[in-house]
N, C-alpha and C. Protein backbone atom coordinates (compact mmCIF):
# COMPACT_ATOMS: atom_id res chain seq x y z
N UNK A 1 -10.02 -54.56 -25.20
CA UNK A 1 -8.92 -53.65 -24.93
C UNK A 1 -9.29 -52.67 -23.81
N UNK A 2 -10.10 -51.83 -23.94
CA UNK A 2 -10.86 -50.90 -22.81
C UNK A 2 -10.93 -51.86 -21.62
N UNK A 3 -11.21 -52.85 -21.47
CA UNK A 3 -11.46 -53.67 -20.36
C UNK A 3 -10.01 -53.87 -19.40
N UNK A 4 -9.12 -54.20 -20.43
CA UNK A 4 -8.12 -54.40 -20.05
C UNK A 4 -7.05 -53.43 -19.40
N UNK A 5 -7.48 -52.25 -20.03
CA UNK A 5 -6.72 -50.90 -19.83
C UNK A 5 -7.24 -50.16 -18.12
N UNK A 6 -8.85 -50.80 -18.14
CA UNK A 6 -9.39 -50.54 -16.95
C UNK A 6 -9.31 -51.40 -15.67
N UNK A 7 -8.54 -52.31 -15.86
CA UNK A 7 -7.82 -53.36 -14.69
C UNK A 7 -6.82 -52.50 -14.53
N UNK A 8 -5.58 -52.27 -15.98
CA UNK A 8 -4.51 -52.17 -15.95
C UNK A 8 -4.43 -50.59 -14.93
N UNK A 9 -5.30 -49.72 -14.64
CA UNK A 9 -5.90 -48.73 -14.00
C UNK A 9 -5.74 -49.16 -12.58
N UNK A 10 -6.38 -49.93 -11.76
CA UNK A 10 -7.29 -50.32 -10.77
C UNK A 10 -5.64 -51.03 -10.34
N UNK A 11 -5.19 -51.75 -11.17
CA UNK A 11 -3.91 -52.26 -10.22
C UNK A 11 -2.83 -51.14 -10.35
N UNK A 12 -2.85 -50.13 -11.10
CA UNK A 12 -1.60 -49.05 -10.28
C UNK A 12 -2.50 -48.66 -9.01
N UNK A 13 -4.15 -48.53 -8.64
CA UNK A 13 -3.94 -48.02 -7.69
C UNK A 13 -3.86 -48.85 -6.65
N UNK A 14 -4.12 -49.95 -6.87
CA UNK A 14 -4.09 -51.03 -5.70
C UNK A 14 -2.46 -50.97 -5.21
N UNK A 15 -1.54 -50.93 -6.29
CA UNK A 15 0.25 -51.04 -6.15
C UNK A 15 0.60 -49.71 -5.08
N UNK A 16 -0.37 -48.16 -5.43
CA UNK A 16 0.17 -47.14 -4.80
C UNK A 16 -0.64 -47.36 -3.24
N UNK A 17 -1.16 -48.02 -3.35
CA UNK A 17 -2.47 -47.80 -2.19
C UNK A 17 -1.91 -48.70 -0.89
N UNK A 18 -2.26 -48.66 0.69
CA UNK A 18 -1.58 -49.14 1.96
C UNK A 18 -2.27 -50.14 1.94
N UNK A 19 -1.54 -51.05 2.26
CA UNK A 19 -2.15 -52.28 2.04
C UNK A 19 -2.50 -52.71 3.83
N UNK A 20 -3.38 -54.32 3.96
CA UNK A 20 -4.16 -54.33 2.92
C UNK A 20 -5.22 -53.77 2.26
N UNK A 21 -5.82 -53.80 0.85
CA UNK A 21 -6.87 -53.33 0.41
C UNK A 21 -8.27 -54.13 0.42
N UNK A 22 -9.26 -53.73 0.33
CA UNK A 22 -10.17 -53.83 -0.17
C UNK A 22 -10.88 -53.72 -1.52
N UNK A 23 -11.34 -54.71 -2.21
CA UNK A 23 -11.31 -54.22 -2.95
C UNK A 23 -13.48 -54.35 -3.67
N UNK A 24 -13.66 -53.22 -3.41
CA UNK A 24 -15.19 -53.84 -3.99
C UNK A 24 -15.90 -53.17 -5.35
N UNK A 25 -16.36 -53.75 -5.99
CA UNK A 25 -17.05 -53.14 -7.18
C UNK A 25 -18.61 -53.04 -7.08
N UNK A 26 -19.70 -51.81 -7.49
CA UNK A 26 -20.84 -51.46 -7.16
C UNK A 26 -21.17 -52.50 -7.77
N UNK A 27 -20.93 -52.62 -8.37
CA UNK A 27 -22.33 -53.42 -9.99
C UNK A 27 -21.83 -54.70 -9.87
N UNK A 28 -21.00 -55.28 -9.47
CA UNK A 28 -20.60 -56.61 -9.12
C UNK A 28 -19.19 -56.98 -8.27
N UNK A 29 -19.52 -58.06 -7.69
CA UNK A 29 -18.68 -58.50 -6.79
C UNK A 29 -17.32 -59.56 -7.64
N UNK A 30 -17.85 -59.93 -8.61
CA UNK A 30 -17.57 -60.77 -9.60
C UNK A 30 -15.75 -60.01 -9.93
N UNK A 31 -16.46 -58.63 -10.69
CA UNK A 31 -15.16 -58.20 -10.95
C UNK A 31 -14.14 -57.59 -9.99
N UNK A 32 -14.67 -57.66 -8.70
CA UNK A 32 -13.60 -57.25 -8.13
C UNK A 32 -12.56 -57.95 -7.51
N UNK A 33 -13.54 -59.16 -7.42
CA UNK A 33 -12.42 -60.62 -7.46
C UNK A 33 -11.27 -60.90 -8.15
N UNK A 34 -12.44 -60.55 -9.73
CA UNK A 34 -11.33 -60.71 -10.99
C UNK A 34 -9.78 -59.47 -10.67
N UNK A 35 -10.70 -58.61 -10.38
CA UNK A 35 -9.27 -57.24 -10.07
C UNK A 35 -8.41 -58.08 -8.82
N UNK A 36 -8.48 -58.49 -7.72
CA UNK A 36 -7.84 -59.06 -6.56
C UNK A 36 -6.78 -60.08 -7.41
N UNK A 37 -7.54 -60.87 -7.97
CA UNK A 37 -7.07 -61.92 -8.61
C UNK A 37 -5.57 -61.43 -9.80
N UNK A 38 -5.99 -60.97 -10.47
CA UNK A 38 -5.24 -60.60 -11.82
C UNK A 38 -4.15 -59.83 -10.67
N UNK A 39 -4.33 -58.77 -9.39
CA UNK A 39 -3.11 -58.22 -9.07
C UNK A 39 -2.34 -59.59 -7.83
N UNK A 40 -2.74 -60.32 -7.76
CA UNK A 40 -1.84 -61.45 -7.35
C UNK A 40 -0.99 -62.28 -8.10
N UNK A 41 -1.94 -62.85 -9.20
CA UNK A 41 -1.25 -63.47 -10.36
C UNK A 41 -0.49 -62.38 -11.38
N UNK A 42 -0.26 -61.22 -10.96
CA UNK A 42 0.54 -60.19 -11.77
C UNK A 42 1.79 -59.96 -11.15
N UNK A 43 1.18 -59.78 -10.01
CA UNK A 43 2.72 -59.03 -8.86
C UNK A 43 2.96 -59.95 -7.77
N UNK A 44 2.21 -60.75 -7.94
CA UNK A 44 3.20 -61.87 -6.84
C UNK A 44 3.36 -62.97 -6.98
N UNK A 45 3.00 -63.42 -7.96
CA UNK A 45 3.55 -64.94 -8.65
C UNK A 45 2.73 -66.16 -8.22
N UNK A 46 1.59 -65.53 -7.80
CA UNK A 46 0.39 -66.68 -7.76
C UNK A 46 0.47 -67.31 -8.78
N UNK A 47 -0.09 -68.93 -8.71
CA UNK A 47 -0.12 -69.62 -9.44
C UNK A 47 -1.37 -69.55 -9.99
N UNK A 48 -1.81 -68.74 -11.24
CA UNK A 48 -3.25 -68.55 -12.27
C UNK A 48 -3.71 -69.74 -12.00
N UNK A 49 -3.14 -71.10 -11.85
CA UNK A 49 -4.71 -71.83 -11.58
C UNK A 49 -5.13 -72.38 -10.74
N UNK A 50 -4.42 -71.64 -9.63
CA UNK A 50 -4.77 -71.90 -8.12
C UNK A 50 -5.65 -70.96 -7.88
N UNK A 51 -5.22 -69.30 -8.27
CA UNK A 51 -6.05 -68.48 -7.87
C UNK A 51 -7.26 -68.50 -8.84
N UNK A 52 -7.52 -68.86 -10.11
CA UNK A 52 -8.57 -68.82 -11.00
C UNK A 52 -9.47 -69.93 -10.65
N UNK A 53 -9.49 -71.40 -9.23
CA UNK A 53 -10.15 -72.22 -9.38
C UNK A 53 -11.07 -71.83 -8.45
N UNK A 54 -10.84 -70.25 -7.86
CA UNK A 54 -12.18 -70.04 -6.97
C UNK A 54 -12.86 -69.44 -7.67
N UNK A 55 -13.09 -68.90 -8.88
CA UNK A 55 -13.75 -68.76 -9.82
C UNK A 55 -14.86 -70.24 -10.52
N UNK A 56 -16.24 -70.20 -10.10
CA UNK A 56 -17.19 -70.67 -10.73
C UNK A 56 -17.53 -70.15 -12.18
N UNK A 57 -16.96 -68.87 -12.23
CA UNK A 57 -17.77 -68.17 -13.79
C UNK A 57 -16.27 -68.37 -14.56
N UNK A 58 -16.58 -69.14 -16.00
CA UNK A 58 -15.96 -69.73 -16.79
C UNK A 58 -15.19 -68.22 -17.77
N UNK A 59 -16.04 -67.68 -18.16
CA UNK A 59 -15.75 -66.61 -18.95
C UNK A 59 -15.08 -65.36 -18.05
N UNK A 60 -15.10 -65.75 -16.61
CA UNK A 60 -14.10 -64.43 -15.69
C UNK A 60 -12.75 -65.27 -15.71
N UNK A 61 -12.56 -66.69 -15.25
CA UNK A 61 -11.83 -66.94 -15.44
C UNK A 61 -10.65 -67.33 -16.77
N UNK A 62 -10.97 -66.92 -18.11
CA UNK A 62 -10.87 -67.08 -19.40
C UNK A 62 -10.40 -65.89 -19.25
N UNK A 63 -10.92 -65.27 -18.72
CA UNK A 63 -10.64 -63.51 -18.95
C UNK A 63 -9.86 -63.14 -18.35
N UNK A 64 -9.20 -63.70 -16.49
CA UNK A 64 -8.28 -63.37 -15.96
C UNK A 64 -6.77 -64.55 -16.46
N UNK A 65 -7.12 -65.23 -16.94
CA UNK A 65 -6.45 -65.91 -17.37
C UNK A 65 -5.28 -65.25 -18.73
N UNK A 66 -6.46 -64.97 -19.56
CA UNK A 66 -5.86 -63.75 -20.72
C UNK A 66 -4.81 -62.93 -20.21
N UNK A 67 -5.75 -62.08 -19.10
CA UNK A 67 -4.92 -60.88 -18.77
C UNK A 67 -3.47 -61.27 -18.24
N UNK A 68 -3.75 -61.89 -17.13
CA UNK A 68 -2.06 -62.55 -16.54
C UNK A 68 -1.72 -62.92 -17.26
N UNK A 69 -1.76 -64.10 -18.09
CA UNK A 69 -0.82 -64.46 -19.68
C UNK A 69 -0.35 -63.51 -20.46
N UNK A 70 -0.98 -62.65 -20.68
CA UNK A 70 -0.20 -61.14 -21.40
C UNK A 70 0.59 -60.19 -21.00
N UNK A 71 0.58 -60.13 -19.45
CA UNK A 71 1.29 -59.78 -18.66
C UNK A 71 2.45 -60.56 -18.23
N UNK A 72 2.77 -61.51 -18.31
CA UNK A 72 3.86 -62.42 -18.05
C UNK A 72 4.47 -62.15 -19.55
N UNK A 73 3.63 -62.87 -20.62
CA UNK A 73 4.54 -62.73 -21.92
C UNK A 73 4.95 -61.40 -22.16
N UNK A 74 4.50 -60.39 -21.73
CA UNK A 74 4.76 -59.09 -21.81
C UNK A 74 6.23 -58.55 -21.18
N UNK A 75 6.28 -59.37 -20.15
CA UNK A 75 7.50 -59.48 -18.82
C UNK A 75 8.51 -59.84 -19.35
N UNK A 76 8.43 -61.26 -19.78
CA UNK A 76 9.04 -62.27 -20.37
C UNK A 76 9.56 -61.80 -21.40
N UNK A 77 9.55 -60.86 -22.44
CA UNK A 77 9.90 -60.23 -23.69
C UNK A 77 10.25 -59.04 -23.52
N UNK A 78 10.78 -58.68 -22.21
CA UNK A 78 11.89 -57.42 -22.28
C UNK A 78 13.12 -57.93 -22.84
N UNK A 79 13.91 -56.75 -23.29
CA UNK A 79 14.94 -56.52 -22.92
C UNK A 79 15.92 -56.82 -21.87
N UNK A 80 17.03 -57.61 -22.31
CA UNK A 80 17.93 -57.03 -20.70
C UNK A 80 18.75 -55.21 -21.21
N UNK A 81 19.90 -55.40 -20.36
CA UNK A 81 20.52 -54.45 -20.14
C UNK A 81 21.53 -53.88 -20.78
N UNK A 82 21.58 -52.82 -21.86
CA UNK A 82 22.67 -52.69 -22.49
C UNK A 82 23.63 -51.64 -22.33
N UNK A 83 25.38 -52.04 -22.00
CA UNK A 83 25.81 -50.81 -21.96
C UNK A 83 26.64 -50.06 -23.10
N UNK A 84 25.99 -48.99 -23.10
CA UNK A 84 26.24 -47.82 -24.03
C UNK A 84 27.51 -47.50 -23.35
N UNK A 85 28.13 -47.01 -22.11
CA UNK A 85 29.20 -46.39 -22.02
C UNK A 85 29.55 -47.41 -20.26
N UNK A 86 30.81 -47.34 -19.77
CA UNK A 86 30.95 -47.67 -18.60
C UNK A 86 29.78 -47.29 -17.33
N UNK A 87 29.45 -45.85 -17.76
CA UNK A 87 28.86 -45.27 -16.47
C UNK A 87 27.03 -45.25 -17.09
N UNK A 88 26.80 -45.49 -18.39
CA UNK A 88 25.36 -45.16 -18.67
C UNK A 88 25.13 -46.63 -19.79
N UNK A 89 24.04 -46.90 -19.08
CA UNK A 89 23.47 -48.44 -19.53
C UNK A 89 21.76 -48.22 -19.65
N UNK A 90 21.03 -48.36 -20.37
CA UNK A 90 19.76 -48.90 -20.91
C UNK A 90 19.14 -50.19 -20.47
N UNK A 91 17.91 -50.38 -20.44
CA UNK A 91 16.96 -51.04 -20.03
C UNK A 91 15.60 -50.97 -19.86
N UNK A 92 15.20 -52.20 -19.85
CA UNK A 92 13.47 -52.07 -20.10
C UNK A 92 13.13 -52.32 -18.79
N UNK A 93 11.54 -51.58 -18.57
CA UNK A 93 11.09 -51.27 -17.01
C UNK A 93 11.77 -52.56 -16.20
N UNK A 94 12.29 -52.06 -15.28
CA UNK A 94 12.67 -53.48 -13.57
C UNK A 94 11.51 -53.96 -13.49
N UNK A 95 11.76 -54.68 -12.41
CA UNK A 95 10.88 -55.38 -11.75
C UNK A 95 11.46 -54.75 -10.42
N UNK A 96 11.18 -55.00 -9.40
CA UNK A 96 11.45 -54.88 -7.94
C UNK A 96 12.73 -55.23 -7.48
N UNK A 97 12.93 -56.96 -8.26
CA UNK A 97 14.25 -57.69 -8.13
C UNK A 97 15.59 -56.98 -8.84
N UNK A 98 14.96 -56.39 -10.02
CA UNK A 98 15.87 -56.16 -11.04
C UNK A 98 16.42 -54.59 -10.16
N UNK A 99 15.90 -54.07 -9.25
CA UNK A 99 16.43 -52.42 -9.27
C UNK A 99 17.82 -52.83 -7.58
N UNK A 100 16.91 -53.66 -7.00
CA UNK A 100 17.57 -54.52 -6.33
C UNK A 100 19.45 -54.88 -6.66
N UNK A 101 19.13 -55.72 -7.92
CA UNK A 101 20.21 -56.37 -8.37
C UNK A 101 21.42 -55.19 -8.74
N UNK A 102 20.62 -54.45 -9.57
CA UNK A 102 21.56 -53.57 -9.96
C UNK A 102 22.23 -52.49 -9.14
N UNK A 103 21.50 -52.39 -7.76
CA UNK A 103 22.10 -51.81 -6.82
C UNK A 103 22.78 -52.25 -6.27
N UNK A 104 22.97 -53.80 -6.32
CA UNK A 104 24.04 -54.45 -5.66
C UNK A 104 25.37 -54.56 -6.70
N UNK A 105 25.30 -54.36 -7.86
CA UNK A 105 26.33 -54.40 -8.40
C UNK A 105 26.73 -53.35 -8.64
N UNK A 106 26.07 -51.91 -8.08
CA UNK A 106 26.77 -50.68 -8.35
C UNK A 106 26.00 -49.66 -8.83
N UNK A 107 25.08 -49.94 -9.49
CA UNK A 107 24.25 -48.89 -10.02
C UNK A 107 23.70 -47.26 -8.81
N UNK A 108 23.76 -46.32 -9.29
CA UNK A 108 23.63 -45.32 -8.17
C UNK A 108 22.81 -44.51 -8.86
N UNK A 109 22.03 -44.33 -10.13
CA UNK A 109 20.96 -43.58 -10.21
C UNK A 109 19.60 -44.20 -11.67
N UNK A 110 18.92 -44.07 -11.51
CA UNK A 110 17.53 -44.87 -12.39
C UNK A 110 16.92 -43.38 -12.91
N UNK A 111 17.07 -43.54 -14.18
CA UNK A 111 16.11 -42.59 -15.10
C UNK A 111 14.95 -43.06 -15.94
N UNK A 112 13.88 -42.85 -15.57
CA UNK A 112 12.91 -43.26 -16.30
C UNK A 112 12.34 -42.35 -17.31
N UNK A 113 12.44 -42.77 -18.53
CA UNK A 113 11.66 -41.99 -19.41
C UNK A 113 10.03 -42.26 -19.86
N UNK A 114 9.45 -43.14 -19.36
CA UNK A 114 8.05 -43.75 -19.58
C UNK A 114 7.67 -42.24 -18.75
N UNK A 115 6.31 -42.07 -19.64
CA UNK A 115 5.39 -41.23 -19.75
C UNK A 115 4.03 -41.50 -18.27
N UNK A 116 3.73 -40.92 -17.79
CA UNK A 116 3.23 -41.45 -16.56
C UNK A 116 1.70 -42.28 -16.98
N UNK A 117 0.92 -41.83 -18.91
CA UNK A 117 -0.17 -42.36 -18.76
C UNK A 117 0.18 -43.74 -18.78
N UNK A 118 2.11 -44.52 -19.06
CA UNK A 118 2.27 -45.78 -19.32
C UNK A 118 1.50 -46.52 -17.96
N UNK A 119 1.16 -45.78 -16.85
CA UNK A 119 1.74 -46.69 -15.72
C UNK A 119 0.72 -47.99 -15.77
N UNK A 120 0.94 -49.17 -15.04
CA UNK A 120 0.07 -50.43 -15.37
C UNK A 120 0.44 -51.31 -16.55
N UNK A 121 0.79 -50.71 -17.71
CA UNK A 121 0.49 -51.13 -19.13
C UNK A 121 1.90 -52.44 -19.13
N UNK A 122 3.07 -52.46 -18.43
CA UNK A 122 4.12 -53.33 -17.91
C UNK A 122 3.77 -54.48 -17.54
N UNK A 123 3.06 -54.16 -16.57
CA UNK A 123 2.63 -55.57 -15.50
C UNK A 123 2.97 -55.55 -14.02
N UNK A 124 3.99 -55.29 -14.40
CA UNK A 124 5.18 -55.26 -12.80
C UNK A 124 4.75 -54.67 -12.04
N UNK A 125 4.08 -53.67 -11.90
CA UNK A 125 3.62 -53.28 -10.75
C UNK A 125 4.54 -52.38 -9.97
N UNK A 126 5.54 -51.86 -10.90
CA UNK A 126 7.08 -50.87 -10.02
C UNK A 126 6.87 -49.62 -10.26
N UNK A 127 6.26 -49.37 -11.45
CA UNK A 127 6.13 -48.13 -12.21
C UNK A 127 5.50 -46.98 -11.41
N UNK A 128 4.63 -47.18 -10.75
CA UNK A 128 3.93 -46.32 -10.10
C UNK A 128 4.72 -46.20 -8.71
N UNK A 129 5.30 -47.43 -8.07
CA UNK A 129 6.67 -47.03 -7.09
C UNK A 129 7.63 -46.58 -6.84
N UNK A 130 7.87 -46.90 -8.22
CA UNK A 130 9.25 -46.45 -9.00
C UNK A 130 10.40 -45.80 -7.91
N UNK A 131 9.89 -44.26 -7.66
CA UNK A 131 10.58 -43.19 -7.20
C UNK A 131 11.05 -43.79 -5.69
N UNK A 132 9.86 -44.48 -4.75
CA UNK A 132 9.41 -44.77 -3.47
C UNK A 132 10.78 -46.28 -3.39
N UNK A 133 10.45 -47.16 -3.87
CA UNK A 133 11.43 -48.08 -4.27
C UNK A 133 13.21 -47.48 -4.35
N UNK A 134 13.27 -46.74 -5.53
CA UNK A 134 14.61 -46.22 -5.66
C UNK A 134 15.41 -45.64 -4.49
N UNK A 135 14.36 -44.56 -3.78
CA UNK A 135 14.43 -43.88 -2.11
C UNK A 135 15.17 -45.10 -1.08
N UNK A 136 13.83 -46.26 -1.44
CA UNK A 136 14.41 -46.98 -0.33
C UNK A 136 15.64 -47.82 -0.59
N UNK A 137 16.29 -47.97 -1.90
CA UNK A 137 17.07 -48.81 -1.80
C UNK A 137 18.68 -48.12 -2.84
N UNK A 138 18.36 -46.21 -1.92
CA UNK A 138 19.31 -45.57 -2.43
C UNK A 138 20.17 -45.78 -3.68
N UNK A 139 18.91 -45.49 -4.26
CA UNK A 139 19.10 -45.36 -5.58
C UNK A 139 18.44 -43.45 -6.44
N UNK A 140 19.30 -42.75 -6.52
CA UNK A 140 18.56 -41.95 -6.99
C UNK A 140 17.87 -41.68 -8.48
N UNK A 141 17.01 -41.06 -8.38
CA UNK A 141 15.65 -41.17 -9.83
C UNK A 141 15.54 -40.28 -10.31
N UNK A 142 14.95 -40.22 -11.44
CA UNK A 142 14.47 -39.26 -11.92
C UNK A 142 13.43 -39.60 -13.18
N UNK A 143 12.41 -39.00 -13.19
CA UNK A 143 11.51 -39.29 -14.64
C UNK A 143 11.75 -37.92 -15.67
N UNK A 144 12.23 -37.90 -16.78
CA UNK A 144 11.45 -37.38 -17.69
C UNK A 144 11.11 -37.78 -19.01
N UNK A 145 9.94 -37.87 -18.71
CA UNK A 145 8.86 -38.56 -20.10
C UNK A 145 9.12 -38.32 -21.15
N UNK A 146 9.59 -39.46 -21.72
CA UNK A 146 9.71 -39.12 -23.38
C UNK A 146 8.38 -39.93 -24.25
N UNK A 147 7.32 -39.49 -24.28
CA UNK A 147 6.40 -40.15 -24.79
C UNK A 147 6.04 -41.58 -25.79
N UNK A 148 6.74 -40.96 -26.77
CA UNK A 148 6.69 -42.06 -28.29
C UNK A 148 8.22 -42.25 -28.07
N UNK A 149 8.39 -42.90 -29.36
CA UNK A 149 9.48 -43.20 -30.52
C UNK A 149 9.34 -42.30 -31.37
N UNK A 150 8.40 -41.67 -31.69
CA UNK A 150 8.62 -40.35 -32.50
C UNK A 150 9.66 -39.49 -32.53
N UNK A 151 9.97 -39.81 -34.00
CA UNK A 151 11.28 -38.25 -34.00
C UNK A 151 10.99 -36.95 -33.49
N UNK A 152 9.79 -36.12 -33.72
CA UNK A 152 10.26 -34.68 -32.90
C UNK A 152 10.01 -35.32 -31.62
N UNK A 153 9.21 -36.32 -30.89
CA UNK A 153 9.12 -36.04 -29.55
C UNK A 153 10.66 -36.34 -29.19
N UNK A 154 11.32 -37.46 -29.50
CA UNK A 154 12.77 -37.82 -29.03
C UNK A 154 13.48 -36.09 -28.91
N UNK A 155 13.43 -35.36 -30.38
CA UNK A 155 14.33 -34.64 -30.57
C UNK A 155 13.44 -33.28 -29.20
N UNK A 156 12.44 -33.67 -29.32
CA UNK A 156 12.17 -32.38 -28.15
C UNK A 156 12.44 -32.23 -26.75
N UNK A 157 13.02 -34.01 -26.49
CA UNK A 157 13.12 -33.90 -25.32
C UNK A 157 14.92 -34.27 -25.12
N UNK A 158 15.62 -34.36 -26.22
CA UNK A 158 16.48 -35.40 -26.03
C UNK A 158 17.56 -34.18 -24.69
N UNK A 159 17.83 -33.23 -25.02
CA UNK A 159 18.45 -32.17 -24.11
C UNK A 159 17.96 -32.53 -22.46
N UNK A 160 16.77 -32.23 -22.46
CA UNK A 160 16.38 -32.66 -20.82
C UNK A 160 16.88 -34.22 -20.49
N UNK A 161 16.76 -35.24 -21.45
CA UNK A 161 17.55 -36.62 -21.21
C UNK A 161 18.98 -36.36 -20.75
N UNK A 162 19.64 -35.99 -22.15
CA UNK A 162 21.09 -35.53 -21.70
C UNK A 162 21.56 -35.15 -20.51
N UNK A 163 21.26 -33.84 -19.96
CA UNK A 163 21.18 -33.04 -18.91
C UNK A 163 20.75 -33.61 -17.90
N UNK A 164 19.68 -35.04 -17.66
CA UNK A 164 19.88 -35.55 -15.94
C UNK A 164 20.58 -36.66 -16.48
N UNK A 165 21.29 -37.23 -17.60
CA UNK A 165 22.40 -38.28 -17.30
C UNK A 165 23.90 -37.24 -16.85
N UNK A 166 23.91 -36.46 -17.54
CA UNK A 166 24.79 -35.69 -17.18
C UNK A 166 25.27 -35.47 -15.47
N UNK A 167 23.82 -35.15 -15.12
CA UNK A 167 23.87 -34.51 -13.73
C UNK A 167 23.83 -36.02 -12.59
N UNK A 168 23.13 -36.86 -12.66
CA UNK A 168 22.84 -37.97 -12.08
C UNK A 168 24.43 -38.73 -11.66
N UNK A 169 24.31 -39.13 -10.47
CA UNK A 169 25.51 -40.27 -10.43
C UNK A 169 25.82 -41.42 -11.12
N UNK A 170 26.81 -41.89 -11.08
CA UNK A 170 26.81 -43.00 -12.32
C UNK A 170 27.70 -44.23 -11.35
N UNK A 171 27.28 -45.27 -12.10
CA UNK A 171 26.29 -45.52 -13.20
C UNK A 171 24.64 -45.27 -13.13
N UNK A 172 24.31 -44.86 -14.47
CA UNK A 172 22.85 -44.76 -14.31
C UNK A 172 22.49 -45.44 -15.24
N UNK A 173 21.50 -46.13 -14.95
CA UNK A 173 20.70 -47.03 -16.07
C UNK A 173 19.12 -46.00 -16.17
N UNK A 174 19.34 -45.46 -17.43
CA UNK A 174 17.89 -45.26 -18.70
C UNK A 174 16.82 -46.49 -18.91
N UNK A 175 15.59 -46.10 -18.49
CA UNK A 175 14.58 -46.62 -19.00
C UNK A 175 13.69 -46.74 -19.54
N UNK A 176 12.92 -47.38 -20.45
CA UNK A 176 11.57 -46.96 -20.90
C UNK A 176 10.38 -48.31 -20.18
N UNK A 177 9.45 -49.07 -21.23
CA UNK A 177 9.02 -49.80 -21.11
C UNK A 177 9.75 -50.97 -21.57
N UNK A 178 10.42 -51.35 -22.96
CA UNK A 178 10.78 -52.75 -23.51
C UNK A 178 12.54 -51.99 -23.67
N UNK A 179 12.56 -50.86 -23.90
CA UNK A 179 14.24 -50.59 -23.82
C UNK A 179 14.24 -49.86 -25.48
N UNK A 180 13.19 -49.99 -26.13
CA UNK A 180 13.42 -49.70 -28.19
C UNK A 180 13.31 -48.53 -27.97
N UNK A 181 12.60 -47.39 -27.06
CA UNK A 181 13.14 -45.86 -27.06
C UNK A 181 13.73 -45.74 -26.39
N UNK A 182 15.08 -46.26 -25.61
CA UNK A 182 15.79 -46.19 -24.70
C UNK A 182 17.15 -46.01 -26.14
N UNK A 183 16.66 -47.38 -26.66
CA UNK A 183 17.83 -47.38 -27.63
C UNK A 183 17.99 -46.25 -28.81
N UNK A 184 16.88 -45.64 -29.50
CA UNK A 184 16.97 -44.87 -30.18
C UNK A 184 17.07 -43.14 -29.24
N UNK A 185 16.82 -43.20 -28.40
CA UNK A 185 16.90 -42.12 -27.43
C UNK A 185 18.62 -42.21 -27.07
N UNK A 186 19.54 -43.36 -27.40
CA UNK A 186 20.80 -43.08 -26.90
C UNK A 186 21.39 -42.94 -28.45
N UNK A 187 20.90 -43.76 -29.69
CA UNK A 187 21.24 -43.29 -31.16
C UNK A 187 21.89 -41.38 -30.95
N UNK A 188 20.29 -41.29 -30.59
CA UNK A 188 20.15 -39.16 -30.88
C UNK A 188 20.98 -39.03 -29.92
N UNK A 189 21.51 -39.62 -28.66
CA UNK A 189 22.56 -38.59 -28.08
C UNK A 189 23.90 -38.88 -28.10
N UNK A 190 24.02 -39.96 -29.03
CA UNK A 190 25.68 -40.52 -29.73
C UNK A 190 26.11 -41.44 -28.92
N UNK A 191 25.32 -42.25 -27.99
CA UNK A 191 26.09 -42.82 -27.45
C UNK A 191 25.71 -44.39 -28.29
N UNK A 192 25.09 -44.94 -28.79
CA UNK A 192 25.64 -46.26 -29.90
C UNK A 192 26.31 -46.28 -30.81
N UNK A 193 27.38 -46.48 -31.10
CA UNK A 193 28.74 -46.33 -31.69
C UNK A 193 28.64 -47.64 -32.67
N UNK A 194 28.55 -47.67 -33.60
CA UNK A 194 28.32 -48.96 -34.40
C UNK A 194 29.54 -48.96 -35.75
């Protein structure tokens, strides 16, 4: 897990960082491959066993193999998009394509509620762009972090939620990571009507 959390590290900064990068590790060259590797087969749709066959070491490649597989199934098991009202709709983190799409069908502002230690933990590689992305493809943003699913945190923050859907242009699509505090975050502000 620690291992994993410390890639999941190394590729937000590779995502924020001018490309291209470099990428080298003191204590071995090994893992920094593995880091190169895992952010290709993460964010650009390398094929894992094209990029894993320049790998001689069996157990790096087992290991980058893991990681991208968990990251895809991770991808693969969002949420789509649900709308709560004409102008305010829910969803689990974009992808690049996805903020894209929805700007072409109308969407005019992105609220993210993921907490900034989420960033990496997705896959996608947007999270840490997020804001930079939205800019460029006039979309306006806004983050405020709602940490957990926890009831007081929801209820501590749910007012500051309210207040930039309120203020934001619409439609705005709410986000978290998978969309399950997106959905109970719209429960507390009445907008699922069941």
């Amino acid at each position: 897990y620690q291992r994993r959390v410390r890639v999941d590290k190394l590729l937000v900064t590779l995502d924020t960082s001018a490309k291209p990068v470099l990428v080298v590790a003191a204590n071995s060259g090994l893992l920094a491959l593995a880091v190169a590797l895992a952010f290709a087969a993460t964010r650009h749709s390398t094929s894992l066993e094209s990029a894993a066959q320049v790998l001689d070491n069996s157990t790096m490649r087992e290991y980058i193999g893991g990681y991208a597989a968990a990251k895809y199934q991770r991808m693969m098991g969002r949420q789509g998009v649900r709308k709560y009202t004409d102008e305010i709709w829910g969803a689990s983190q974009p992808s690049e394509e996805e903020l894209k799409r929805w700007k072409a069908v109308g969407v005019k502002s992105i609220l993210n509620l993921r907490h900034p230690e989420e960033m990496g933990s997705a896959g996608l590689g947007v999270f840490p762009r997020e804001a930079d992305l939205c800019k460029e493809f006039d979309l306006e943003y806004r983050n405020v972090p709602v940490a957990s699913m926890n009831d007081d945190e929801i209820n501590a923050t749910k007012d500051a939620v309210q207040a930039a859907l309120d203020e934001m242009p619409k439609p705005v699509i709410f986000h978290c990571i998978t969309r399950r505090r997106i959905d109970k975050v719209a429960g507390v502000l009445g907008l699922i009507k069941e």
